[in-house]
Protein backbone atom coordinates (compact mmCIF):
# COMPACT_ATOMS: atom_id res chain seq x y z
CA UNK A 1 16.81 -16.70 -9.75
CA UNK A 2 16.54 -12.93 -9.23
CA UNK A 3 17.53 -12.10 -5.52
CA UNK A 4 14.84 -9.69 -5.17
CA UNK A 5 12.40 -12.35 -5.90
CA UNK A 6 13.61 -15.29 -4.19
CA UNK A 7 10.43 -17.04 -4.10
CA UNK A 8 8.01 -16.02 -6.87
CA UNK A 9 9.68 -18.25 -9.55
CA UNK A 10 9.35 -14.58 -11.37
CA UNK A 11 12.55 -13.44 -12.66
CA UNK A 12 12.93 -10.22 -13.03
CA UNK A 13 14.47 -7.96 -16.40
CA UNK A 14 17.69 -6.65 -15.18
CA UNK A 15 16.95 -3.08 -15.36
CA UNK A 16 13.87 -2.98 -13.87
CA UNK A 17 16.02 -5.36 -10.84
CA UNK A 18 18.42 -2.38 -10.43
CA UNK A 19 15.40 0.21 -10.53
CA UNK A 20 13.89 -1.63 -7.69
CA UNK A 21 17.00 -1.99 -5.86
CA UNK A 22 17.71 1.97 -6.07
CA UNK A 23 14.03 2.46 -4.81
CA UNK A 24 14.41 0.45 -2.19
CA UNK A 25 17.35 1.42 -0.72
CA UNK A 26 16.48 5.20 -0.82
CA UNK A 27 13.61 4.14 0.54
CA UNK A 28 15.17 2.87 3.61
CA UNK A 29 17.34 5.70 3.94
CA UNK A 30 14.36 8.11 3.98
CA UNK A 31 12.99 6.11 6.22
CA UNK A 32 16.10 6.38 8.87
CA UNK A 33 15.83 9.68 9.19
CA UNK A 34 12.17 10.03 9.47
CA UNK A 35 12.68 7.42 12.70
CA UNK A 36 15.58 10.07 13.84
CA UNK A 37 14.01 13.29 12.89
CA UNK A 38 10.18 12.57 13.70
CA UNK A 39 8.92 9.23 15.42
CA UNK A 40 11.85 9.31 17.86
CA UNK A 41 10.62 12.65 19.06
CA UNK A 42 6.90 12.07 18.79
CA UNK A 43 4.79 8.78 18.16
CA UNK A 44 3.83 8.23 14.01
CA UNK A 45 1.64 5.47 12.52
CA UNK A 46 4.22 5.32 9.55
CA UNK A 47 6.45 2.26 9.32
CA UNK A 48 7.90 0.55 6.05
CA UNK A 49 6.60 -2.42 4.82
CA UNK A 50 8.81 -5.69 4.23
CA UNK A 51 9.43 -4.21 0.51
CA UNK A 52 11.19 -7.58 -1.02
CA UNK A 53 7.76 -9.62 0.18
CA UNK A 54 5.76 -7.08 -1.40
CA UNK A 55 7.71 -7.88 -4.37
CA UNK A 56 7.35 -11.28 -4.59
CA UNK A 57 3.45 -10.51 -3.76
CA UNK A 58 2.63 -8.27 -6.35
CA UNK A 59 4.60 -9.90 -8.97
CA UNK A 60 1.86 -12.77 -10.02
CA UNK A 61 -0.36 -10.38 -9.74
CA UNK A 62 0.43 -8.52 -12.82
CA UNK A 63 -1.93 -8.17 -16.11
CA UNK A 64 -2.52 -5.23 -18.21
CA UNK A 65 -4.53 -2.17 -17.25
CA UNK A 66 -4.66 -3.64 -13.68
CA UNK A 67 -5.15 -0.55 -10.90
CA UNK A 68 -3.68 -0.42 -7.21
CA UNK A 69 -4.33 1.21 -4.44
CA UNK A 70 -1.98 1.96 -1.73
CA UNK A 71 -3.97 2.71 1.67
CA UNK A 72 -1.32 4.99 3.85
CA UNK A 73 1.53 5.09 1.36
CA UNK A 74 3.66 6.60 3.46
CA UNK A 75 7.21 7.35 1.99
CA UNK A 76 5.60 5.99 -1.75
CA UNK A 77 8.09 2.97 -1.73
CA UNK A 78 5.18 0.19 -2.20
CA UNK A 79 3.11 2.42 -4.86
CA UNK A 80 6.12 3.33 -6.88
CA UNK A 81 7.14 -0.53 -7.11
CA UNK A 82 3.85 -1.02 -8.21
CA UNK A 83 4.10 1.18 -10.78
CA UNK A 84 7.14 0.16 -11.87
CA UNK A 85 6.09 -3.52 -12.53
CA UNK A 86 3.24 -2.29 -14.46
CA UNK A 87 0.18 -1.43 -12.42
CA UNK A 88 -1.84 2.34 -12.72
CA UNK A 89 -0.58 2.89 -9.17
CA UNK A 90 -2.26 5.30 -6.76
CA UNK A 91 -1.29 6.06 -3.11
CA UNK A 92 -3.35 7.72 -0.05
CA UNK A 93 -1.52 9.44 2.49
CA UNK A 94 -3.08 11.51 5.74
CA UNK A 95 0.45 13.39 6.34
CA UNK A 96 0.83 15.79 3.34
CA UNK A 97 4.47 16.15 3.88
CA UNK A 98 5.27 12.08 3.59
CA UNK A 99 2.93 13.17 0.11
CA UNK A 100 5.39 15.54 -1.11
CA UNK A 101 8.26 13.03 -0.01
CA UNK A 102 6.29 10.46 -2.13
CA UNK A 103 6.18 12.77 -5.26
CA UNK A 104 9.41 13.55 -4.87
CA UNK A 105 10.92 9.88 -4.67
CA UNK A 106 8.53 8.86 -7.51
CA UNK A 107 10.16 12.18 -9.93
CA UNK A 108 13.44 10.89 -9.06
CA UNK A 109 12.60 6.88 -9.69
CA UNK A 110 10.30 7.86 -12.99
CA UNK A 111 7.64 7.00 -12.16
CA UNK A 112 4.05 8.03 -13.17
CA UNK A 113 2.68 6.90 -9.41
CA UNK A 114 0.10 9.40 -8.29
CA UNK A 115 -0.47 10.23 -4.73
CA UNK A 116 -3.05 11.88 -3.03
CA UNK A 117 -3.31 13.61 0.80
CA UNK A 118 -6.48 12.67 2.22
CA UNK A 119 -8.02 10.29 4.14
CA UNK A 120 -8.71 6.41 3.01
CA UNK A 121 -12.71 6.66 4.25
CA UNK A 122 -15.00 7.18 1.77
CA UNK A 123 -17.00 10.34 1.88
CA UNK A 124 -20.31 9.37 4.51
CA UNK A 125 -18.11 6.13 5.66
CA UNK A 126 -19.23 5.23 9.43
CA UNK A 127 -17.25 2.13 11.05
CA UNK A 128 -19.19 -0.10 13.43
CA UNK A 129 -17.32 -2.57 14.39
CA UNK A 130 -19.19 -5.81 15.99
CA UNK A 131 -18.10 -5.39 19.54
CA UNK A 132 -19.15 -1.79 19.63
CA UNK A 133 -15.52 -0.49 19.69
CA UNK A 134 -15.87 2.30 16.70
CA UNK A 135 -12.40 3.44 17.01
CA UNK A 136 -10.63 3.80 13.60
CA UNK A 137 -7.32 3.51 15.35
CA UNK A 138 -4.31 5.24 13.44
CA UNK A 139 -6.36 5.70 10.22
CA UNK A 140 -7.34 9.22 11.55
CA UNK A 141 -9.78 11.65 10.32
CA UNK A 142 -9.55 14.05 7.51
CA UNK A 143 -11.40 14.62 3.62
CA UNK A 144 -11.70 11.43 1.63
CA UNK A 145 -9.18 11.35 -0.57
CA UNK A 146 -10.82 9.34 -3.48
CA UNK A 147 -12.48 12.86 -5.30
CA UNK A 148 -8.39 13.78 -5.32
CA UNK A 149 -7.86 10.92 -6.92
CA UNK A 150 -10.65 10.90 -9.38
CA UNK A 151 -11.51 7.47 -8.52
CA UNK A 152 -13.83 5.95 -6.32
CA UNK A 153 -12.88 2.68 -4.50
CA UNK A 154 -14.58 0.05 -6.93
CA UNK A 155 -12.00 1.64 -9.11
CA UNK A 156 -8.86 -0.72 -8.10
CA UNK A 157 -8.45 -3.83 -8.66
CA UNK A 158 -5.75 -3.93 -5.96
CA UNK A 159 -5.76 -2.21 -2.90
CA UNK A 160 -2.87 -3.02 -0.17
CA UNK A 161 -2.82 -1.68 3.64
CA UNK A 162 -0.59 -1.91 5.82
CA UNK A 163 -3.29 -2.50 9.06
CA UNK A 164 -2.57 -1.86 12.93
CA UNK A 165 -3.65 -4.03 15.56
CA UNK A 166 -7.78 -4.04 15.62
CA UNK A 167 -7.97 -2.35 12.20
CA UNK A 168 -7.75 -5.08 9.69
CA UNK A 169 -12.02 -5.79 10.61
CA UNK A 170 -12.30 -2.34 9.44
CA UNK A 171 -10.32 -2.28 6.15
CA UNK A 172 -12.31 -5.94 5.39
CA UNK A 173 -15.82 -3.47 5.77
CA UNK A 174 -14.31 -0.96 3.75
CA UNK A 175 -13.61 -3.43 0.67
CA UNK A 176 -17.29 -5.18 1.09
CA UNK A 177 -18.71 -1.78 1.38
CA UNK A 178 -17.20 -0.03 -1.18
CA UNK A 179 -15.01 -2.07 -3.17
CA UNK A 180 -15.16 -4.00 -6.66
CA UNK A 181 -16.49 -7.75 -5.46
CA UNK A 182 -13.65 -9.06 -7.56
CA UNK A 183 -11.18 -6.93 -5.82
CA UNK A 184 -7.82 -8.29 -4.07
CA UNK A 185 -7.22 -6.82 -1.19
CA UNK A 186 -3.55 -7.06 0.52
CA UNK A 187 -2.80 -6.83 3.97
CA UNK A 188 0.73 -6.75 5.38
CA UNK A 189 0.80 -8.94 8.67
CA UNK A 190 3.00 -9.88 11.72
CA UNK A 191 6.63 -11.12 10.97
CA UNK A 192 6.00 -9.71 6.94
CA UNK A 193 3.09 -12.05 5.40
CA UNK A 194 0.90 -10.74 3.37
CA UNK A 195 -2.54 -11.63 3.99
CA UNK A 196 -4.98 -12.18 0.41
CA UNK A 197 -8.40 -11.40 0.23
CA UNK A 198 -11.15 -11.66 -1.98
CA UNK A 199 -14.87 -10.88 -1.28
CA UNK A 200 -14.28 -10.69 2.29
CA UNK A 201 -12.83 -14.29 2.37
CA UNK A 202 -8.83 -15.17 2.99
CA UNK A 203 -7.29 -16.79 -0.32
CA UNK A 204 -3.79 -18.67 -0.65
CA UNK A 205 -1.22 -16.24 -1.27
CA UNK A 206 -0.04 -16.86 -4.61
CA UNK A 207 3.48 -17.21 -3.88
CA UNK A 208 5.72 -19.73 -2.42
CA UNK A 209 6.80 -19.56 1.39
C-alpha cells in the first residue's frame, strides 16, 4: 500500500506518489523559514495542515470535473495536491505575498492551481454568531476574493478550511449561506482529523482511522 496513503485503501500511480512527495517536502521547507523569518518575529494565522491526512481525505473524493476550494491556502501545498489528483483547484489567500509563494510553488510542481488574494467573505457577508460574539477571528477583513476568482461560492463542490478556535460556527454559516446544498465542506481539526460536512450536518469521514 502506497505510504502516502496509508489508510485510504487508494493506491496511488507512482509518479503522481513522487510528485506529491516533492510538493510536500518543499512545502515544509517553505514553511521553516516562514516560522524563522516571519511568525517568530511577529504572530501569523498561517500554519500547515497535516498534508498526508489531507491526502488520504481527498482521495475518495475524486470524480471528474469536481471543483475545490481552498479557504486560506497559505503556502498552496493543499490546493496544488488537489490539483494534482484531479480536482479544478482554487485557493484564497488574505497575505498576497504567501499568493505569490503559492504561484510560484504551483509553476514549479505544474500545476494549473489558481490562487487568488482576497478575502474568503462574500461580498455583503455579515457574521452573527448566536452568542452575540461577531468576531471573525483570524479570517480578517479585506475584498472578497470570489469576483478574482470568477466564481461565486455555490461554484465548488469542495471547499476545505483550515478553522481557528471559535471560527468553525462561522465557516458552517458561510457554506449554508452561500454554498451549493450538496457541497462537502472540510475542516481540519485538533490532533489532524478532518471534520466532513454536508448541508450543515457532520458526515463519516470516508476514510479509515
Amino acid at each position: 500500500m502506497d505510504r502516502l496513503a496509508p489508510s485510504s485503501g487508494i493506491a496511488l500511480d507512482p509518479v503522481l506518489r513522487a510528485r506529491l512527495t516533492a510538493l510536500f517536502d518543499e512545502g515544509w521547507e517553505i514553511w521553516r523559514r516562514f516560522d524563522v523569518e516571519v511568525r517568530q518575529r511577529e504572530w501569523h494565522p498561517f500554519v500547515p495542515a497535516d498534508y498526508e491526512r489531507m491526502l488520504q481525505t481527498l482521495l475518495p473524493l475524486r470524480a471528474p470535473g469536481r471543483r475545490f476550494l481552498e479557504w486560506g491556502s497559505g503556502a498552496g501545498v493543499i490546493t496544488i495536491m488537489a490539483d494534482l489528483l484531479g480536482f479544478e483547484a482554487y485557493g484564497i489567500e488574505l497575505d498576497e505575498g504567501l499568493v505569490d509563494t503559492a504561484r510560484g510553488l504551483a509553476e514549479r510542481h505544474g500545476s494549473a492551481a489558481r490562487f487568488q488574494a482576497g478575502s474568503l467573505l462574500p461580498s455583503g457577508y455579515r457574521w452573527r454568531s448566536p452568542t452575540a460574539d461577531d468576531r471573525t477571528g483570524t479570517i480578517g477583513e479585506g475584498e472578497s476574493a470570489y469576483i478574482g476568482l470568477g466564481r461565486p461560492l455555490d461554484d465548488f463542490h469542495l471547499v476545505y478550511g483550515y478553522p481557528w478556535d471559535g471560527e468553525e460556527p462561522l465557516m458552517l454559516d458561510l457554506m449554508r449561506r452561500y454554498g451549493d446544498p450538496g457541497a462537502t465542506l472540510l475542516l481540519h481539526g485538533g490532533g489532524g482529523t478532518v471534520e466532513m460536512f454536508r448541508g450543515g450536518r457532520r458526515v463519516p469521514p470516508l476514510v479509515r482511522t
